[in-house]
C-alpha atoms as a PDB file:
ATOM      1  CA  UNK A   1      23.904  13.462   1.378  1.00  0.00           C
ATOM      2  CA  UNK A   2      22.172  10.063   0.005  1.00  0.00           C
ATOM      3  CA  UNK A   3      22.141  10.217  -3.928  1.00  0.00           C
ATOM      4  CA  UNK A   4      18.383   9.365  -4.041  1.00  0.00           C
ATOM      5  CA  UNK A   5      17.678  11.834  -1.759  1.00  0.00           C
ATOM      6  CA  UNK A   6      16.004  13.981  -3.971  1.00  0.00           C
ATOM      7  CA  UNK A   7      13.607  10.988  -4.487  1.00  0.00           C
ATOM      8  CA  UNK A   8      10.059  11.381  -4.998  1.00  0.00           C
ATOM      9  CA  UNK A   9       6.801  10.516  -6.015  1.00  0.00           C
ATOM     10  CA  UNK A  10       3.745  11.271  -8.435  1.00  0.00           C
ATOM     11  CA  UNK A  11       0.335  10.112  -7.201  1.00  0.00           C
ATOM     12  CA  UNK A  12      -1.742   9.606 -10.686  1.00  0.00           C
ATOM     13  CA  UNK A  13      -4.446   7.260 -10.327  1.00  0.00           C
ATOM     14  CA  UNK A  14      -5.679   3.889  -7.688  1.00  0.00           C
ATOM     15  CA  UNK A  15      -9.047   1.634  -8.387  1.00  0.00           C
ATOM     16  CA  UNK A  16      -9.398  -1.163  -6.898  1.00  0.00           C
ATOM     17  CA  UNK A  17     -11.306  -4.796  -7.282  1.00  0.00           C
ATOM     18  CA  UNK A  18     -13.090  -6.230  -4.817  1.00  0.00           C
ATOM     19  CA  UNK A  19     -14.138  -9.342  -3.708  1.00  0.00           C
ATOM     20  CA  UNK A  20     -11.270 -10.997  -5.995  1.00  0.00           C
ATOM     21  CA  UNK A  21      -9.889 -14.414  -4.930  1.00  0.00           C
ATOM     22  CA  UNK A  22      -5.810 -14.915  -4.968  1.00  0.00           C
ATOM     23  CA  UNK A  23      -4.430 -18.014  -4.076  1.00  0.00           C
ATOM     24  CA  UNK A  24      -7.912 -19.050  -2.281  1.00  0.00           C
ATOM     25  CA  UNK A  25      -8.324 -16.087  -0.172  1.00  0.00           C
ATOM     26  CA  UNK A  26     -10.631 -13.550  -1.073  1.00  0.00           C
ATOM     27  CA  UNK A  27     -10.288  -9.783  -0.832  1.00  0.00           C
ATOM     28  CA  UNK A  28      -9.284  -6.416  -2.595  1.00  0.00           C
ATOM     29  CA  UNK A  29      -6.672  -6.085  -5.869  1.00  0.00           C
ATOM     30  CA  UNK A  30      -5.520  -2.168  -5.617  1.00  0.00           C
ATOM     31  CA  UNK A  31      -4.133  -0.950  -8.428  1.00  0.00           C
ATOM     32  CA  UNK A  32      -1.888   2.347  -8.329  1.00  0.00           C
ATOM     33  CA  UNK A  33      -0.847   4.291 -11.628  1.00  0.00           C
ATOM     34  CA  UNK A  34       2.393   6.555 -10.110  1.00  0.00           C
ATOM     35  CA  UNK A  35       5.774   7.771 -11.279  1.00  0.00           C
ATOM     36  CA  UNK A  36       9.131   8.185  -9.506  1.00  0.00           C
ATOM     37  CA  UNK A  37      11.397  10.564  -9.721  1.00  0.00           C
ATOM     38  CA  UNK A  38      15.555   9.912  -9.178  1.00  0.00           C
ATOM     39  CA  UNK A  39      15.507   6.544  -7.676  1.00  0.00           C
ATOM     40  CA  UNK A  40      16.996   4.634 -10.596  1.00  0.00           C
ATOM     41  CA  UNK A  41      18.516   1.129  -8.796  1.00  0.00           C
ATOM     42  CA  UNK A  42      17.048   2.461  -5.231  1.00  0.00           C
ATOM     43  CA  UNK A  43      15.097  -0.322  -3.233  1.00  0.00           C
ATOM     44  CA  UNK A  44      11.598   0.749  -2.662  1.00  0.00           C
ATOM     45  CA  UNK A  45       8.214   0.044  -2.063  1.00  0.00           C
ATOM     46  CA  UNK A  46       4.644   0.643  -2.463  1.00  0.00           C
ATOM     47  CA  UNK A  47       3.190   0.174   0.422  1.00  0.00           C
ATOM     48  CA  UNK A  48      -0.655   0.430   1.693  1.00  0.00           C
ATOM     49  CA  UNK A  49      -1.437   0.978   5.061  1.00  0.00           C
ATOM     50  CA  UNK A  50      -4.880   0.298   6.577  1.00  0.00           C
ATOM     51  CA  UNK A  51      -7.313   2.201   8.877  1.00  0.00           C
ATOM     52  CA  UNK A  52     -10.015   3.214  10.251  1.00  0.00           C
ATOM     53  CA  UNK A  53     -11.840   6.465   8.596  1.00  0.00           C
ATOM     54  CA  UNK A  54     -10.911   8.088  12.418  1.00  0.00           C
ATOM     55  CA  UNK A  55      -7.737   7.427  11.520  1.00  0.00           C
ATOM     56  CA  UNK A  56      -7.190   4.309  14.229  1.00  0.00           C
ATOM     57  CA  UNK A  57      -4.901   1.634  12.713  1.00  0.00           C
ATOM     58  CA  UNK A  58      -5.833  -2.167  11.803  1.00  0.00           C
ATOM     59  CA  UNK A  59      -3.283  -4.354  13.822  1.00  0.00           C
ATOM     60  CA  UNK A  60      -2.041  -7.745  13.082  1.00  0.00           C
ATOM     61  CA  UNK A  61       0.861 -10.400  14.185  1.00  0.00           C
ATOM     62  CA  UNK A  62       1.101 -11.190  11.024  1.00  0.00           C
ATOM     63  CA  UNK A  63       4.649  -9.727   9.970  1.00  0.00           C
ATOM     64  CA  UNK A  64       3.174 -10.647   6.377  1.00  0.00           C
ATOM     65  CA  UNK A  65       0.558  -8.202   6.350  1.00  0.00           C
ATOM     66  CA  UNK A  66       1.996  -5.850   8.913  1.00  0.00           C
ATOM     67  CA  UNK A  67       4.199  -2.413   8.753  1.00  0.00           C
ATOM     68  CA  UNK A  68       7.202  -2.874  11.412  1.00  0.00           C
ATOM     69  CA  UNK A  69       5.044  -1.320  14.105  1.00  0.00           C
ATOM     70  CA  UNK A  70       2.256  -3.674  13.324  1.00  0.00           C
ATOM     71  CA  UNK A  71      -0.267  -2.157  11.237  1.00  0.00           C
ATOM     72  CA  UNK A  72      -1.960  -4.037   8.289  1.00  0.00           C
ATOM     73  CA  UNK A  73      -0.140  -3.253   5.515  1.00  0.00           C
ATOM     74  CA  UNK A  74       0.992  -4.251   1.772  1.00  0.00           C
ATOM     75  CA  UNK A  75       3.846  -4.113  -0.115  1.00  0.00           C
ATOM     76  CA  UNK A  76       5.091  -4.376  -3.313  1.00  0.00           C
ATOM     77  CA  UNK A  77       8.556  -3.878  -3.725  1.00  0.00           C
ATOM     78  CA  UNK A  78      10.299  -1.642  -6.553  1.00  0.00           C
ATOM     79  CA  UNK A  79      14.024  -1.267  -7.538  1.00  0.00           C
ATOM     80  CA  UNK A  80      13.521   1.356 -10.417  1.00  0.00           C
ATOM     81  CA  UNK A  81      15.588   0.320 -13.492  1.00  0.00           C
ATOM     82  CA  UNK A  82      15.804   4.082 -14.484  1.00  0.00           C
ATOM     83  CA  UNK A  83      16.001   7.541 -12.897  1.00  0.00           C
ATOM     84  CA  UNK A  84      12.178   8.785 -13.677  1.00  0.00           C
ATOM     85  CA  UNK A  85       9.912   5.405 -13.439  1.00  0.00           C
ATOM     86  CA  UNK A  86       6.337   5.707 -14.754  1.00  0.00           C
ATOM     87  CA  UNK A  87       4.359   2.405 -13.106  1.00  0.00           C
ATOM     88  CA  UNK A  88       1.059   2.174 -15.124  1.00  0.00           C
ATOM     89  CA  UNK A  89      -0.654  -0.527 -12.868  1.00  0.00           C
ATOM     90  CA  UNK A  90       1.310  -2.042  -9.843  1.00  0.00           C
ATOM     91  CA  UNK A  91      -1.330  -4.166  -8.632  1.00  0.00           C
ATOM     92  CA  UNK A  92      -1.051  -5.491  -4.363  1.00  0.00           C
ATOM     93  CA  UNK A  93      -3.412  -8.131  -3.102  1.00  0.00           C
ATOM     94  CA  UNK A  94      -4.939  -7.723   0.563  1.00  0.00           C
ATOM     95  CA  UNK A  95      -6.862 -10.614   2.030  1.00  0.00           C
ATOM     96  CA  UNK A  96      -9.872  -9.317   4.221  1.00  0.00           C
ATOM     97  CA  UNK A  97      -9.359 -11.615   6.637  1.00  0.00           C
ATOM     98  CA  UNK A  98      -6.043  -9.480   7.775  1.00  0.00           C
ATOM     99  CA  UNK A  99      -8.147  -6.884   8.570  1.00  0.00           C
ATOM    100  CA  UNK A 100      -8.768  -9.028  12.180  1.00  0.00           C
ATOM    101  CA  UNK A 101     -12.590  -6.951  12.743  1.00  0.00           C
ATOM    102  CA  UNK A 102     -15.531  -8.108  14.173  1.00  0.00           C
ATOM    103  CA  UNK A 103     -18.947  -8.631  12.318  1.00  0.00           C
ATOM    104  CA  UNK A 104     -20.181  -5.653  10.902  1.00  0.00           C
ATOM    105  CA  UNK A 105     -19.990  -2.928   8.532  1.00  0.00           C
ATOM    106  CA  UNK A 106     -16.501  -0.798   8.751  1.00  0.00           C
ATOM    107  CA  UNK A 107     -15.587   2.525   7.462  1.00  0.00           C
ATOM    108  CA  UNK A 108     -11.692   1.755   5.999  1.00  0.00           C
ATOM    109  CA  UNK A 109      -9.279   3.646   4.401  1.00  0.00           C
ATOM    110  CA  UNK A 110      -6.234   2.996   2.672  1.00  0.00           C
ATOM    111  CA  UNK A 111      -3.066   5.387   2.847  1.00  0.00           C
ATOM    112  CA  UNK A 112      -0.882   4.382  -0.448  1.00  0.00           C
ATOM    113  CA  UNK A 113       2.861   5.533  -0.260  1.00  0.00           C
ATOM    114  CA  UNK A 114       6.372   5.329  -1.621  1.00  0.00           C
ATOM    115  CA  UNK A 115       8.760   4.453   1.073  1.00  0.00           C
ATOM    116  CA  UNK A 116      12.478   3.323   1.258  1.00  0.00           C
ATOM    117  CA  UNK A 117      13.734  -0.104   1.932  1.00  0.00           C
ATOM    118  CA  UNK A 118      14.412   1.081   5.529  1.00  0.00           C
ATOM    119  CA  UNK A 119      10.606   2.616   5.871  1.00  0.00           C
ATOM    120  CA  UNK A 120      11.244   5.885   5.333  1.00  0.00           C
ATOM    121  CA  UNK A 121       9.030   7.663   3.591  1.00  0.00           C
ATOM    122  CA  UNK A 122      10.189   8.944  -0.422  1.00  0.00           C
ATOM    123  CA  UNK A 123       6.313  10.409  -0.600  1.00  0.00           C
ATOM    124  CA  UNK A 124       2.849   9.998   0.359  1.00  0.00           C
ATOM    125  CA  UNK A 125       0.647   9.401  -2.981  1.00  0.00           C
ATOM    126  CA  UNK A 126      -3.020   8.647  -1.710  1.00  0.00           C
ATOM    127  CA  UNK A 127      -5.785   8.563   0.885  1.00  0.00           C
ATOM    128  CA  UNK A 128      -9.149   6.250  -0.350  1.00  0.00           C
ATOM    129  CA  UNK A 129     -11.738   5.333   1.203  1.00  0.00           C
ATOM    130  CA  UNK A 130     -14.027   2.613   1.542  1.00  0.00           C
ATOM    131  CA  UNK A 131     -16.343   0.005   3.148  1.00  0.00           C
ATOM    132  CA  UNK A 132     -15.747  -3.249   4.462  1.00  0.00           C
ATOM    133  CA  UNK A 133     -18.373  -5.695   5.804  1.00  0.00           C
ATOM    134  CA  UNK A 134     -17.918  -8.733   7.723  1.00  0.00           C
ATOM    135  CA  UNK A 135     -20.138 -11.452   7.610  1.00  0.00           C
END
């Protein structure tokens, strides 16, 4: 048995800015407000994945932007420095030209989780949706 598997995750709070510029590309700053639970010195992540409101994933080559089976995705990665972690505002940038769509209005969602350095999922925190248009 892994000693941080009893690992997990408390969903609190995301927001999000958009239309924010980061090093000249403009998109969407999420925040996420979230505590962990026994995974002092674990390597982590927050990770966002990206979607479709049916559910279909966004795709990209870019392995920047991308989940190992190649769905848009952020990370931000974590290495708790105690056993219960509370993270007030772990902000993620996501340019919206990763999103690789069409012109036109899109209904998007955004899965936040807690996953190990491997992928593996320590717990899901949030679903949100929202709309994207491409001009």
């Amino acid at each position: 048995r892994k000693p941080w598997s009893s690992a997990a995750a408390k969903f609190e709070k995301m927001w999000v800015d958009y239309n924010v510029y980061e090093n000249g590309r403009l998109g969407m700053r999420i925040h996420v407000r979230f505590e962990v639970y026994n995974m002092k010195n674990v390597d982590s992540y927050l990770a966002v994945y990206f979607e479709k409101a049916d559910g279909t994933k966004l795709r990209t080559k870019n392995k920047k932007f991308a989940s190992r089976d190649g769905q848009v995705a952020v990370y931000r990665s974590l290495k708790p420095a105690y056993t219960d972690t509370v993270y007030e505002d772990l902000e993620v940038f996501m340019p919206y030209d990763e999103f690789r769509l069409r012109r036109g209005k899109y209904n998007l969602k955004m899965d936040a989780d807690v996953i190990y350095e491997n992928s593996d999922l320590v717990e899901h925190l949030s679903y949100q949706d929202f709309q994207y248009e491409k001009f």
